[in-house]
Protein backbone atom coordinates (compact mmCIF):
# COMPACT_ATOMS: atom_id res chain seq x y z
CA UNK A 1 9.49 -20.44 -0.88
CA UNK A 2 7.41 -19.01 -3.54
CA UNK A 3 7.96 -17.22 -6.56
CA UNK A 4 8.21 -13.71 -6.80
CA UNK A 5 4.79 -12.12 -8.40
CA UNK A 6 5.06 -8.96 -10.40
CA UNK A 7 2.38 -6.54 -10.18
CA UNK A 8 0.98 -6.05 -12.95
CA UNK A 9 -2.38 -4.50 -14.56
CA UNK A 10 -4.25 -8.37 -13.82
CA UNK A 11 -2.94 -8.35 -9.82
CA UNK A 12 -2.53 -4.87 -9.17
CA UNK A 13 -6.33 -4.80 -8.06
CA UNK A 14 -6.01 -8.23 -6.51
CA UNK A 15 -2.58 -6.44 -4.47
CA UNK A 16 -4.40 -3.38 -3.78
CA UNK A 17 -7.61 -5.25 -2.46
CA UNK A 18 -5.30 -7.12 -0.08
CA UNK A 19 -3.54 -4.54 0.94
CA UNK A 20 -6.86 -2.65 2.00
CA UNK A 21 -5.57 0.66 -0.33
CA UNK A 22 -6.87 2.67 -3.65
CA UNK A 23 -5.41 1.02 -6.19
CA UNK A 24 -5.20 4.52 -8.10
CA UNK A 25 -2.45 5.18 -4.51
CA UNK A 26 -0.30 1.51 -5.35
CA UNK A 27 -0.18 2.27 -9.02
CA UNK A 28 1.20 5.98 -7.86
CA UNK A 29 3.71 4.00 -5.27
CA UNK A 30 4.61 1.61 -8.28
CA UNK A 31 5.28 4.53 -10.91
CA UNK A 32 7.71 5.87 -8.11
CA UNK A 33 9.22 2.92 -7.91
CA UNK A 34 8.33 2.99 -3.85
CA UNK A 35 7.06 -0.78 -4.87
CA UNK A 36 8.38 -3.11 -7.30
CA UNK A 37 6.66 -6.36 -6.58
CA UNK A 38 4.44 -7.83 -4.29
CA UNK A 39 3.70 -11.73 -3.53
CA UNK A 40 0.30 -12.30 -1.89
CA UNK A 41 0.32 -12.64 1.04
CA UNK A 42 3.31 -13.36 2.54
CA UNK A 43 6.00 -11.05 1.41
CA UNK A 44 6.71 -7.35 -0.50
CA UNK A 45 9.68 -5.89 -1.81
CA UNK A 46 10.30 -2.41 -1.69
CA UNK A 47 13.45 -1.16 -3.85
CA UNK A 48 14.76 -4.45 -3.78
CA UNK A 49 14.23 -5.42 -0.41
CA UNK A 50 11.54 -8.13 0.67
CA UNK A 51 9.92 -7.20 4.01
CA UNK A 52 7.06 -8.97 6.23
CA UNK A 53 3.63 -7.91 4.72
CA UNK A 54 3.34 -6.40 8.23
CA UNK A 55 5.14 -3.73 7.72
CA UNK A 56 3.36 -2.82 4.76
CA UNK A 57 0.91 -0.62 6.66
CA UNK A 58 3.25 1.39 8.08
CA UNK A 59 5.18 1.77 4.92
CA UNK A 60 1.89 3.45 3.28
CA UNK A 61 1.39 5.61 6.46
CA UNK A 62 4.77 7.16 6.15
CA UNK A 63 3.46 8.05 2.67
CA UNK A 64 1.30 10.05 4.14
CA UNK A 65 3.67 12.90 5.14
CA UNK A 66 5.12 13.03 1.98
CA UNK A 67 2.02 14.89 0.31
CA UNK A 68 0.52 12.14 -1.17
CA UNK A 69 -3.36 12.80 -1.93
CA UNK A 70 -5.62 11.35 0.15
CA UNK A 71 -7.86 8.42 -1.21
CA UNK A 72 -10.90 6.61 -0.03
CA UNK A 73 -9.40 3.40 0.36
CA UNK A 74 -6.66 3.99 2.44
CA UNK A 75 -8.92 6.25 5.43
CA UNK A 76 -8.63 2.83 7.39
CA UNK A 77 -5.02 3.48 7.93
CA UNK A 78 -5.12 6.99 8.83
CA UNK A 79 -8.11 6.10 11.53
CA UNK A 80 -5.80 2.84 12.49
CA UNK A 81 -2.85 5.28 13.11
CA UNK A 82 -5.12 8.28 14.76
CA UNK A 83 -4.21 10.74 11.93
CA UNK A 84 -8.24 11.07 11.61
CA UNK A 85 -11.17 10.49 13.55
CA UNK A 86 -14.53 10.01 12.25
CA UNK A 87 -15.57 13.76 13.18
CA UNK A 88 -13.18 14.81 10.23
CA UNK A 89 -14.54 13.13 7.57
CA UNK A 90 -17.57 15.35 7.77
């Protein structure tokens, strides 16, 4: 198994470019303490608990209902989950 990576200001753009999100919206999930470590790309832990990186994307969709602003990276995942279509980005 490999060692546990902690995200930090080097890997936090490395994490977020993996991840396919705004790295402004992981830094926000980090400083809530939503995410506390991520090991590319195999495994996350959120709050303590490691998860399949698969489940990551729906973890950040859920984030979506709980007001969290919008950013560019992350449209993807709201056109992956049909929360958006194309039509309303214009």
């Amino acid at each position: 198994m490999k060692p546990k990576v902690e995200l930090n200001l080097f890997n936090r753009t490395e994490a977020s470019a993996y991840l396919g999100v705004d790295r402004g919206y992981l830094n926000f999930l980090i400083e809530q303490g939503e995410i506390t470590e991520i090991q590319l790309p195999f495994r996350s832990s959120f709050k303590g608990r490691r998860i399949p990186k698969k489940s990551i994307d729906e973890f950040i969709d859920r984030g979506m209902s709980f007001g969290i602003e919008q950013k560019e990276g992350i449209n993807h995942l709201l056109k992956k989950y049909n929360i958006i279509s194309d039509e309303d980005e214009h």
